[in-house]
C-alpha atoms as a PDB file:
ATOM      1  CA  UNK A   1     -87.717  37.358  38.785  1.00  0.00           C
ATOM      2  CA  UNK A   2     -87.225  37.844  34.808  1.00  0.00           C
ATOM      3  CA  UNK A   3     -83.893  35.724  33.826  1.00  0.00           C
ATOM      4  CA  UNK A   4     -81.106  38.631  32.457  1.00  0.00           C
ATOM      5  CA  UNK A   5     -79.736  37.880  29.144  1.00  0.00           C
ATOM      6  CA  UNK A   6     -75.985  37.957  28.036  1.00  0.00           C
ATOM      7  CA  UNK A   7     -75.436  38.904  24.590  1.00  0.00           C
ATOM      8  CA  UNK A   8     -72.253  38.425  22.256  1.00  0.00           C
ATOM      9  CA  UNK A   9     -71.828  41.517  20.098  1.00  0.00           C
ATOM     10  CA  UNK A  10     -70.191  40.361  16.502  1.00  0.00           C
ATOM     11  CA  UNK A  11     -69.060  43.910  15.070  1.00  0.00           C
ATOM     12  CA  UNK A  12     -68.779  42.258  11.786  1.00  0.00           C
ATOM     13  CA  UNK A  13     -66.440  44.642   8.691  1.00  0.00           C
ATOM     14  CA  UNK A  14     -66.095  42.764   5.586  1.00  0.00           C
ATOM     15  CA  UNK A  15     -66.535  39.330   6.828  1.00  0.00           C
ATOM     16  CA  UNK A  16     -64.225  39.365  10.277  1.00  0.00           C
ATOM     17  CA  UNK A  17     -65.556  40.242  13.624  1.00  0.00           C
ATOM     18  CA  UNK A  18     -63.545  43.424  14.492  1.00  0.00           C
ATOM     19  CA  UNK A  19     -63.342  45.913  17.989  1.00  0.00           C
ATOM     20  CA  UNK A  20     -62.333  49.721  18.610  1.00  0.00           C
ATOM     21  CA  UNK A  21     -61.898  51.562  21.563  1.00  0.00           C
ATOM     22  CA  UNK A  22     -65.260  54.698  21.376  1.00  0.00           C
ATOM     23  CA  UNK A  23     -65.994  53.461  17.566  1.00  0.00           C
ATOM     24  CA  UNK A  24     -62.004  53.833  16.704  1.00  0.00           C
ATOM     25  CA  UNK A  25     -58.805  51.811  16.193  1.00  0.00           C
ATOM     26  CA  UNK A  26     -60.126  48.709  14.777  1.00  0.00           C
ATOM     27  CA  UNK A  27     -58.878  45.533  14.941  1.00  0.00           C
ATOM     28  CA  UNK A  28     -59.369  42.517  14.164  1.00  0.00           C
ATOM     29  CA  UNK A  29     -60.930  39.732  16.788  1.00  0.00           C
ATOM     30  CA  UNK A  30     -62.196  36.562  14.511  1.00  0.00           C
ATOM     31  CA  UNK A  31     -64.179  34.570  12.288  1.00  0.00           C
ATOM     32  CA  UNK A  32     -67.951  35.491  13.036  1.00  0.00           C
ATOM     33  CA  UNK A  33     -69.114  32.041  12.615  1.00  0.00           C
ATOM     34  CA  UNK A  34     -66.645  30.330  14.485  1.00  0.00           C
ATOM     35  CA  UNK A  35     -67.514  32.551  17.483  1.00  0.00           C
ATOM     36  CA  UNK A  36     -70.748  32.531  16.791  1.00  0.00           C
ATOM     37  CA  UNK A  37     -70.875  28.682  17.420  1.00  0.00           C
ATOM     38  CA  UNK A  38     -68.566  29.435  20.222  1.00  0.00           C
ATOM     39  CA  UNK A  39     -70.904  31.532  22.117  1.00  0.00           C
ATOM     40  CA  UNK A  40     -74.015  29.109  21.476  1.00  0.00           C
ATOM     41  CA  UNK A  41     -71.841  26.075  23.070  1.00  0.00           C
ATOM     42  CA  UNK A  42     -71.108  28.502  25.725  1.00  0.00           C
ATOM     43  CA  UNK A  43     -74.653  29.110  26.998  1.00  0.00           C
ATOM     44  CA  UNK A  44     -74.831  32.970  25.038  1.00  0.00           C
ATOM     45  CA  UNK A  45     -78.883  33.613  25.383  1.00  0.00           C
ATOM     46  CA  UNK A  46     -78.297  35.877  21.795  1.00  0.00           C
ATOM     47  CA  UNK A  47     -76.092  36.766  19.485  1.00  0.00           C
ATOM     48  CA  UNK A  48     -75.971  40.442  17.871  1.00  0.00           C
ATOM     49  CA  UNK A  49     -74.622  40.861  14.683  1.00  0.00           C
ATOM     50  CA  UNK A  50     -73.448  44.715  13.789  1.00  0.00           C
ATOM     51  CA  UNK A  51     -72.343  45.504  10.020  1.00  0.00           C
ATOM     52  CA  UNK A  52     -70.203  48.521  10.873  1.00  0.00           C
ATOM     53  CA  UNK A  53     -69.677  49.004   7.267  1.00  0.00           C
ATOM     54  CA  UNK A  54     -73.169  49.585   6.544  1.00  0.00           C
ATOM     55  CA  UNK A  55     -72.926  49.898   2.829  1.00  0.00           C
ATOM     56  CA  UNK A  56     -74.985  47.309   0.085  1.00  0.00           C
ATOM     57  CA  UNK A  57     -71.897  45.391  -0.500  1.00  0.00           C
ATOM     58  CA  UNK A  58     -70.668  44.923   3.354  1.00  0.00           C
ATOM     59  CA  UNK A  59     -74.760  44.194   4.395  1.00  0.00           C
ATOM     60  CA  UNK A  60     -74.866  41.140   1.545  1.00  0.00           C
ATOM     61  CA  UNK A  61     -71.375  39.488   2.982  1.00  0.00           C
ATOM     62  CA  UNK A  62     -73.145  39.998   6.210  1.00  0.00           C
ATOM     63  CA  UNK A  63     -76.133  38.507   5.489  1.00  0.00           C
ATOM     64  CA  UNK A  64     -74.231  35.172   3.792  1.00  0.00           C
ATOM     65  CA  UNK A  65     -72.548  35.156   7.230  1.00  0.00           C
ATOM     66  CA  UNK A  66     -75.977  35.123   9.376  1.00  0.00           C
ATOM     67  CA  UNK A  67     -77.065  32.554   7.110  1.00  0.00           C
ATOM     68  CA  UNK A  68     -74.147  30.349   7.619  1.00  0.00           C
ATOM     69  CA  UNK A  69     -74.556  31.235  11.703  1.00  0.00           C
ATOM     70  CA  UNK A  70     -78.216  30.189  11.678  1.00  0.00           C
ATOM     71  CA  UNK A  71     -77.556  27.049  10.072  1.00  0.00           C
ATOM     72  CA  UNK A  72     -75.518  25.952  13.158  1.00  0.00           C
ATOM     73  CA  UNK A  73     -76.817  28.052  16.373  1.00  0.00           C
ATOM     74  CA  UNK A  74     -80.563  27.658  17.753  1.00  0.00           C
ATOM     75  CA  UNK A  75     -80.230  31.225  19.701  1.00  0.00           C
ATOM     76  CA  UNK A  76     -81.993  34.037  18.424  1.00  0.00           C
ATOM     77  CA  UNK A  77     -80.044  36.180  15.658  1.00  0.00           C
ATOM     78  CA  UNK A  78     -80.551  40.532  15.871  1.00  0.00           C
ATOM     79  CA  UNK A  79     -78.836  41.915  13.029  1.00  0.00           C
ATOM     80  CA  UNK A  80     -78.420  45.346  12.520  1.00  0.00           C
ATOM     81  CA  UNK A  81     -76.295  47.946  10.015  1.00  0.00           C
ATOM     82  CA  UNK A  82     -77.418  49.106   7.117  1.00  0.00           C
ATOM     83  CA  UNK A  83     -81.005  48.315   6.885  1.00  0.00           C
ATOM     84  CA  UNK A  84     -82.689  51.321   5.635  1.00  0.00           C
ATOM     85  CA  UNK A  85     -86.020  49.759   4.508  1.00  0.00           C
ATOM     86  CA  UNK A  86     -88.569  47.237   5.332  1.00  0.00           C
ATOM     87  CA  UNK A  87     -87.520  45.008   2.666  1.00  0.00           C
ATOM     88  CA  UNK A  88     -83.476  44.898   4.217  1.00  0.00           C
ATOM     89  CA  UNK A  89     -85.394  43.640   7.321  1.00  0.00           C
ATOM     90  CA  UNK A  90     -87.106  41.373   4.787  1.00  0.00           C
ATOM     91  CA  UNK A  91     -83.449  40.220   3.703  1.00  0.00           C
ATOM     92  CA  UNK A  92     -82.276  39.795   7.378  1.00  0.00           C
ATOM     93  CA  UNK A  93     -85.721  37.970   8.569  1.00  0.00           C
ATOM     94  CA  UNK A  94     -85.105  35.519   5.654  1.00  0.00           C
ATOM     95  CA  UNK A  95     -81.269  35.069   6.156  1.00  0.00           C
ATOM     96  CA  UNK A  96     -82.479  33.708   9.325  1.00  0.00           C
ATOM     97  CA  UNK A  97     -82.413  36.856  11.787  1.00  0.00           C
ATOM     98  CA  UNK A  98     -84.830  36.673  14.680  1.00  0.00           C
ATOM     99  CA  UNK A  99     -85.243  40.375  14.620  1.00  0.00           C
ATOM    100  CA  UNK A 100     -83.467  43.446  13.608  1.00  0.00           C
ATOM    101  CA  UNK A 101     -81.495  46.419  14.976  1.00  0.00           C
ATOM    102  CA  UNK A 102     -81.375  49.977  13.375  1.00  0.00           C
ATOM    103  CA  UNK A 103     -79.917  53.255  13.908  1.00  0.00           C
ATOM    104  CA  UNK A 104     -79.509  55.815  11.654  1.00  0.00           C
ATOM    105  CA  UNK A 105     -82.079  55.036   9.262  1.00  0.00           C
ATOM    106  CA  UNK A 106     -84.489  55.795  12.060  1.00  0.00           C
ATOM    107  CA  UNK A 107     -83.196  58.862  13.046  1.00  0.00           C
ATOM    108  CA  UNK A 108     -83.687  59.838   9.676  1.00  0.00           C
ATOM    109  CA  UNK A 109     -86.726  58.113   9.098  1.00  0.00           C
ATOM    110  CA  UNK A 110     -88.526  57.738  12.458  1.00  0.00           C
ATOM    111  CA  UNK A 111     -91.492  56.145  10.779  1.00  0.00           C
ATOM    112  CA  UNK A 112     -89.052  53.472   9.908  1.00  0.00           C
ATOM    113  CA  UNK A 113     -90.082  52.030  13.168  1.00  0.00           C
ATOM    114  CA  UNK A 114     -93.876  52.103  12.340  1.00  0.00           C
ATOM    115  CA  UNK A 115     -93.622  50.765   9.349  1.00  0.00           C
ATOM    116  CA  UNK A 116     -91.236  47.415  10.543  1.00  0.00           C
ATOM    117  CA  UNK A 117     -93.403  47.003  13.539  1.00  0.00           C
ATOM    118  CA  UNK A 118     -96.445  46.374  11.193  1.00  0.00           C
ATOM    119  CA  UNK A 119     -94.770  44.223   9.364  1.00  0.00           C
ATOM    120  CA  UNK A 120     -93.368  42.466  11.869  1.00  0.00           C
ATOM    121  CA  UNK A 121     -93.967  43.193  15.530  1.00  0.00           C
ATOM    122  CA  UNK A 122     -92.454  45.453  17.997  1.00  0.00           C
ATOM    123  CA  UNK A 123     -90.831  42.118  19.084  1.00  0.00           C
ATOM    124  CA  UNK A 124     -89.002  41.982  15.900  1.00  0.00           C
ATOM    125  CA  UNK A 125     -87.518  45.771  16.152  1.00  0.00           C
ATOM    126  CA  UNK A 126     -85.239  46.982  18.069  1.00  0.00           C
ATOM    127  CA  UNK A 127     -84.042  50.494  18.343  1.00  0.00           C
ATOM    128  CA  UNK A 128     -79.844  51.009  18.282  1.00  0.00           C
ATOM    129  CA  UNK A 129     -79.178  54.429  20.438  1.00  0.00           C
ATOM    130  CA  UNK A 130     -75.196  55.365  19.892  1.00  0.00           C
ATOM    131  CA  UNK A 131     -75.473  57.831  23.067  1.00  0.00           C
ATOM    132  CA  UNK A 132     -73.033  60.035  24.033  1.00  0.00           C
ATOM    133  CA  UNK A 133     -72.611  62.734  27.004  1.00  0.00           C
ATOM    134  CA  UNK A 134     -72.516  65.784  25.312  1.00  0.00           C
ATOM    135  CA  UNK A 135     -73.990  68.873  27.832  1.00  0.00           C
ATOM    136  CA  UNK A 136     -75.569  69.725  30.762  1.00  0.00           C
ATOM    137  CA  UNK A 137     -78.822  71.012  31.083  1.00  0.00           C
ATOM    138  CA  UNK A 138     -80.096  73.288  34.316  1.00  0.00           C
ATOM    139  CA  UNK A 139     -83.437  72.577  35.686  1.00  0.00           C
ATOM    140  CA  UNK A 140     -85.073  74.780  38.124  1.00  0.00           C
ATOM    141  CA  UNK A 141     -88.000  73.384  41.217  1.00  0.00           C
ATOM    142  CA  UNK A 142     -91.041  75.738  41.337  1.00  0.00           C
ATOM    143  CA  UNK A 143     -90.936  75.150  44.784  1.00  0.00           C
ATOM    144  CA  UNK A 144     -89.374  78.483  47.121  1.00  0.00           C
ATOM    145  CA  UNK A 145     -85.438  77.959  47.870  1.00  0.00           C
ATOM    146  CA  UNK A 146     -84.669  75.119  45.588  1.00  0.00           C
ATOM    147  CA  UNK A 147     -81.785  74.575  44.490  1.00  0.00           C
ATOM    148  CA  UNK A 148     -80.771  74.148  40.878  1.00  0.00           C
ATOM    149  CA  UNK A 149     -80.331  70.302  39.853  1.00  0.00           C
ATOM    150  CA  UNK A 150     -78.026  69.822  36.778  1.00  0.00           C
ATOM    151  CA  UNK A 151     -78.781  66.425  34.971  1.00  0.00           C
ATOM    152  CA  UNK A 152     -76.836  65.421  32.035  1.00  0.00           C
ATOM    153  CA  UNK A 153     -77.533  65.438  28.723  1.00  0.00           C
ATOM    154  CA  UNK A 154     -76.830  62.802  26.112  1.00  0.00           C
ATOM    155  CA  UNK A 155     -76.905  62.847  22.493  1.00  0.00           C
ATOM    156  CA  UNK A 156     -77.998  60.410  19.953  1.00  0.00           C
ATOM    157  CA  UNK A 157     -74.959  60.215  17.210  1.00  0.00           C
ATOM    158  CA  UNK A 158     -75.889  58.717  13.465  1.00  0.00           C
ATOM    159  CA  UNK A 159     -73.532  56.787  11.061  1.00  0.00           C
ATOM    160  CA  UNK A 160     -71.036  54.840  13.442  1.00  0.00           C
ATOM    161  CA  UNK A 161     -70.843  57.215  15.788  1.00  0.00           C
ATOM    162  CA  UNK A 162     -69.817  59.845  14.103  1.00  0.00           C
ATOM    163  CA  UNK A 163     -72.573  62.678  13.412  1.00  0.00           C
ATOM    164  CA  UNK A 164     -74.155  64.024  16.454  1.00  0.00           C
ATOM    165  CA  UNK A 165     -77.746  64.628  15.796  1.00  0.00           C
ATOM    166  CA  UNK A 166     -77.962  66.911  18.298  1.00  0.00           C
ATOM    167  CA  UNK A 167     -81.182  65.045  19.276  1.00  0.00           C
ATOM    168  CA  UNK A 168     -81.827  63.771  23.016  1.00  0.00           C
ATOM    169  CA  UNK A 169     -81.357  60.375  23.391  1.00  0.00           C
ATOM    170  CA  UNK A 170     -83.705  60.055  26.296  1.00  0.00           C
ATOM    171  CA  UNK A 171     -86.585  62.157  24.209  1.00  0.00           C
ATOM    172  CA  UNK A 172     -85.664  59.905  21.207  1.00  0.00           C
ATOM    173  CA  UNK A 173     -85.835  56.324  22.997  1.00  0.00           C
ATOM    174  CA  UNK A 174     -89.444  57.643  24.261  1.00  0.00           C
ATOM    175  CA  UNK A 175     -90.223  58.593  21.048  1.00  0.00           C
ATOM    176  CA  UNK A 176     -88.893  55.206  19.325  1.00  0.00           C
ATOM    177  CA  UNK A 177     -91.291  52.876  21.752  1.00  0.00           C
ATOM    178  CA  UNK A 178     -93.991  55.146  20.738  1.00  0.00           C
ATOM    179  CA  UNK A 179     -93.834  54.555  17.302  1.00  0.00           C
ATOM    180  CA  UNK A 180     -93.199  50.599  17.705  1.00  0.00           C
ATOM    181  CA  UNK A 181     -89.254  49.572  18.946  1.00  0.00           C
ATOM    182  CA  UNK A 182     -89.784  46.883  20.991  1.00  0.00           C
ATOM    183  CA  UNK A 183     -86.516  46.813  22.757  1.00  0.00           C
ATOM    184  CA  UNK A 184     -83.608  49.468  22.769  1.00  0.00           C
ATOM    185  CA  UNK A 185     -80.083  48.625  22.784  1.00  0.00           C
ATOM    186  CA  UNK A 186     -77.877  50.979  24.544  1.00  0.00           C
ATOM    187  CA  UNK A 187     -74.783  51.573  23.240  1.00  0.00           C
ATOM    188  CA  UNK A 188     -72.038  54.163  25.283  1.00  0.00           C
ATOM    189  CA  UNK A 189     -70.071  55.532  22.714  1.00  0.00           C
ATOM    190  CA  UNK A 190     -68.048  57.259  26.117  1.00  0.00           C
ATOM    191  CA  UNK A 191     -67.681  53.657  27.656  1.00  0.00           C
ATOM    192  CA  UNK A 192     -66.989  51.681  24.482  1.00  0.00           C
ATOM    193  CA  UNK A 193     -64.273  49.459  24.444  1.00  0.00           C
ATOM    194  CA  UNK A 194     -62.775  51.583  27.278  1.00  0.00           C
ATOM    195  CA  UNK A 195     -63.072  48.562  30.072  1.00  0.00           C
ATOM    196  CA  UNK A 196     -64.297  51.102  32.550  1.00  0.00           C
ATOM    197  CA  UNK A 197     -67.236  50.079  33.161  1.00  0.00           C
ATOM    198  CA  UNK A 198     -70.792  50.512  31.593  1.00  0.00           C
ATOM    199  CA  UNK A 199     -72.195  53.700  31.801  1.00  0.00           C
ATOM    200  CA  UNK A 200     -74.557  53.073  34.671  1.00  0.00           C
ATOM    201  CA  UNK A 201     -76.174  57.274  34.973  1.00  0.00           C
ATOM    202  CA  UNK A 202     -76.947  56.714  30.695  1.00  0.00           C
ATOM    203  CA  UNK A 203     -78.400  53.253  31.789  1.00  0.00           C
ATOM    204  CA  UNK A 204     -80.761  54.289  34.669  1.00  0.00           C
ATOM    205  CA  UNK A 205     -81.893  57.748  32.400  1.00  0.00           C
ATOM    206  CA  UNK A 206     -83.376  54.898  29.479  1.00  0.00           C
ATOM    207  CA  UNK A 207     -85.034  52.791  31.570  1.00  0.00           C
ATOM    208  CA  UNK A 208     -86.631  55.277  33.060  1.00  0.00           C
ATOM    209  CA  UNK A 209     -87.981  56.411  30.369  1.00  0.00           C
ATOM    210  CA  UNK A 210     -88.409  53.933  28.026  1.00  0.00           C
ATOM    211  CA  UNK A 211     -91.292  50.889  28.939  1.00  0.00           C
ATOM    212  CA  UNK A 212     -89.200  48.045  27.353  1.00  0.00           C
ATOM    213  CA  UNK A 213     -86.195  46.052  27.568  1.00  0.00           C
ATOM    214  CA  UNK A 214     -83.080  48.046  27.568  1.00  0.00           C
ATOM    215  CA  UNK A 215     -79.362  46.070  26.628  1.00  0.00           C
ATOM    216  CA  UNK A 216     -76.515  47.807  28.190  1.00  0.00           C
ATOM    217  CA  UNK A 217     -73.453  48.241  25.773  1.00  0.00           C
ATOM    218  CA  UNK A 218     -70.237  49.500  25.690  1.00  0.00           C
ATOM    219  CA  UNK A 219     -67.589  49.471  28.671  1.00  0.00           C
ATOM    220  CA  UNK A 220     -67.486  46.054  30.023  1.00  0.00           C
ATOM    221  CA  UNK A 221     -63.945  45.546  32.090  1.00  0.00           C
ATOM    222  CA  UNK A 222     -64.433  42.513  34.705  1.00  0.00           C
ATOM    223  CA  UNK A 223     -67.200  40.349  35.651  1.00  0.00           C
ATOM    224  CA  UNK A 224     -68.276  42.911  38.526  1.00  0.00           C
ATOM    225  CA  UNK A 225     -69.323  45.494  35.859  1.00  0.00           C
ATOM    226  CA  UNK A 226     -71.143  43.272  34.200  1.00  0.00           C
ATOM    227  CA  UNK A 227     -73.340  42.240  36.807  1.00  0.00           C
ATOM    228  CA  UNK A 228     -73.743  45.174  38.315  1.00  0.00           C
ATOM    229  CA  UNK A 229     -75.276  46.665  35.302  1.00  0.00           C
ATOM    230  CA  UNK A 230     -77.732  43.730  35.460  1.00  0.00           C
ATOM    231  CA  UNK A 231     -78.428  44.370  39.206  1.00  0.00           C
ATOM    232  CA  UNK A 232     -78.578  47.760  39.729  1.00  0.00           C
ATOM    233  CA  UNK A 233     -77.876  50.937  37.826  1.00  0.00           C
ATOM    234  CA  UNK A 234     -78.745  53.503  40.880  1.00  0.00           C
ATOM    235  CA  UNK A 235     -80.941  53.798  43.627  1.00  0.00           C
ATOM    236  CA  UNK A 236     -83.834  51.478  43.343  1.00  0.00           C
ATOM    237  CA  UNK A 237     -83.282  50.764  39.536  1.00  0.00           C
ATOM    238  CA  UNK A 238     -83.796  47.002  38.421  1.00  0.00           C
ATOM    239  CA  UNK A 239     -80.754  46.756  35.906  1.00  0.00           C
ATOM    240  CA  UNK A 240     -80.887  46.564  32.498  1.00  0.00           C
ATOM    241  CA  UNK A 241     -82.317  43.622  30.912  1.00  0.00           C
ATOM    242  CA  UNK A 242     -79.240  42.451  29.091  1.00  0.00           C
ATOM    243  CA  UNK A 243     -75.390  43.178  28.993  1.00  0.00           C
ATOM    244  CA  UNK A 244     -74.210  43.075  25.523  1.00  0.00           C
ATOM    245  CA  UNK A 245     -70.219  42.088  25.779  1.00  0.00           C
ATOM    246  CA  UNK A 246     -67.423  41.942  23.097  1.00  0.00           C
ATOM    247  CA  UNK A 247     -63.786  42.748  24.011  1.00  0.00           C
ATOM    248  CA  UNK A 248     -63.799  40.578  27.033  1.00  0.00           C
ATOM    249  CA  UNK A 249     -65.381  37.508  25.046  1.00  0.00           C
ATOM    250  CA  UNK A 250     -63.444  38.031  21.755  1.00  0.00           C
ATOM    251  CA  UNK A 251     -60.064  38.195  23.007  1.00  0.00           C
ATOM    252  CA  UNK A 252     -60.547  35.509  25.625  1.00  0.00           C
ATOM    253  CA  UNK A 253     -60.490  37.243  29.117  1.00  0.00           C
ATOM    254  CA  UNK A 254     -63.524  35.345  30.317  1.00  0.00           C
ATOM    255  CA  UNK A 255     -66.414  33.087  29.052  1.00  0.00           C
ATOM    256  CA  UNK A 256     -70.310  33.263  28.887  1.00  0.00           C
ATOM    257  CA  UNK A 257     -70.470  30.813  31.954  1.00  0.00           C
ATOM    258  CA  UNK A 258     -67.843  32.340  34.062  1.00  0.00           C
ATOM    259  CA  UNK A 259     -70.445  35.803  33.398  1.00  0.00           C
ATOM    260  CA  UNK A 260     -73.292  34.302  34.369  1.00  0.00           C
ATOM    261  CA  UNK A 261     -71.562  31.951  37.057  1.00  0.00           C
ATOM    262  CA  UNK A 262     -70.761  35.209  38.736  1.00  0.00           C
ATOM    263  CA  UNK A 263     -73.487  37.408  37.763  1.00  0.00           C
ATOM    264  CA  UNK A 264     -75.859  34.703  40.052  1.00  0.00           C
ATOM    265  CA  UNK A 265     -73.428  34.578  43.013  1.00  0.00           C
ATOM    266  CA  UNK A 266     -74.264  38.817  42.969  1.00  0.00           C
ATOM    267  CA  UNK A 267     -78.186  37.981  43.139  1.00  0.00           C
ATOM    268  CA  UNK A 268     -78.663  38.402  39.415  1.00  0.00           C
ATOM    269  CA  UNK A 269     -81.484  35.681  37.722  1.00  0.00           C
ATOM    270  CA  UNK A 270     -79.626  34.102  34.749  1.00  0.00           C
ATOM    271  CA  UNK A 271     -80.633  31.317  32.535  1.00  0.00           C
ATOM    272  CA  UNK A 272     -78.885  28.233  32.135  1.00  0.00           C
END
């Protein structure tokens, strides 16, 4: 059985490691590289670094922080925020990021993808997918005296969170491995920061679809949800292949080892 990762998320604005509730109310939660080497001691398996700011000023104080990270962890490094172009992954890759995460630059540029992945590998690229439920949409069986099934519908959003692209996440995440993302990380603008709970249905719909590893984010309350996203997300669905946590790591409700102490007593395969 493949080992499931567990990945501190560093929302990084301007230097500090901040956290909202659904991409809002901001606060403040810590130094990046003091968590950073935090997380490492703790047994993290990665660390993801996410310039919310996303501008050329807040991507350069982000990119003095990985550097300042990588001298002192030996876990692998995805950054991700602002990096438009194959030389910002260029920039990242030399700061001493193991690979790199992007968003809205795909969506605008979905050849974005192509272009890193020859540069670099699929391995190297992964594909950020703010999601959020946004409709439902009726399908009908040809077969005589079906009934309708209504499946939801989620939406990829661009720039924080904050445009809806009106485009289909699950379409898009096919689309994304198609042109060269190697791995797609999952983020529930819905669940985020809430504590509720990942959002399991938005979970099961991408790994369906999409033919390589998906990290859950957004919505992580207790050490059950966290597991359980890694077990199961519906009926005979493997899990994701990685929980991304912040909140509950940042403001000190529980530890990486207490996660994946737990996640194995649930069946999950951790490493150690």
């Amino acid at each position: 059985m493949q080992a499931k990762r567990i990945i501190p998320c560093l929302d990084v604005d301007d230097g500090r490691v901040v956290k909202g509730i659904k991409f809002k109310g901001i606060q403040d939660a810590g130094d990046p590289v003091e968590l950073a080497r935090r997380y490492n001691d703790d047994g993290a398996d990665e660390l993801t670094f996410l310039d919310i700011g996303a501008s050329y000023k807040s991507r350069a104080t982000l990119l003095e922080v990985v550097r300042r990270v990588a001298a002192e962890v030996f876990i692998p490094l995805c950054v991700g925020g602002g990096i438009r172009t194959v030389d910002d992954m260029r920039e990242a890759m030399n700061a001493g990021a193991d690979k790199v995460s992007v968003c809205t630059s795909a969506l605008q540029n979905p050849q974005l993808l192509s272009e890193m992945a020859r540069a670099y590998g699929s391995q190297c690229v992964v594909l950020s997918i703010d999601a959020k439920r946004c409709a439902f949409r009726s399908e009908f069986s040809p077969c005589e005296n079906s009934m309708q099934s209504i499946r939801p519908r989620w939406n990829a959003y661009s720039h924080g969170g904050r445009t809806d692209t009106g485009i289909d996440a699950v379409q898009w995440a096919i689309q994304a491995v198609e042109l060269g993302a190697g791995e797609i990380l999952l983020n529930s603008i819905d669940a985020d920061g809430t504590g509720a709970g990942y959002d399991l249905e938005l979970t099961a719909a991408i790994l369906e679809a999409a033919p390589v590893p998906v990290i859950a984010s957004g919505g992580a309350g207790d050490l059950d949800q966290i597991a359980n996203v890694l077990l199961s997300t519906g009926v005979d669905a493997a899990g994701a292949d990685a929980a991304l946590v912040a909140s509950l790591l940042h403001f000190g409700k529980t530890t990486i080892r207490e996660i994946k102490k737990h996640a194995e007593s649930k069946g999950v395969c951790v490493r150690w």
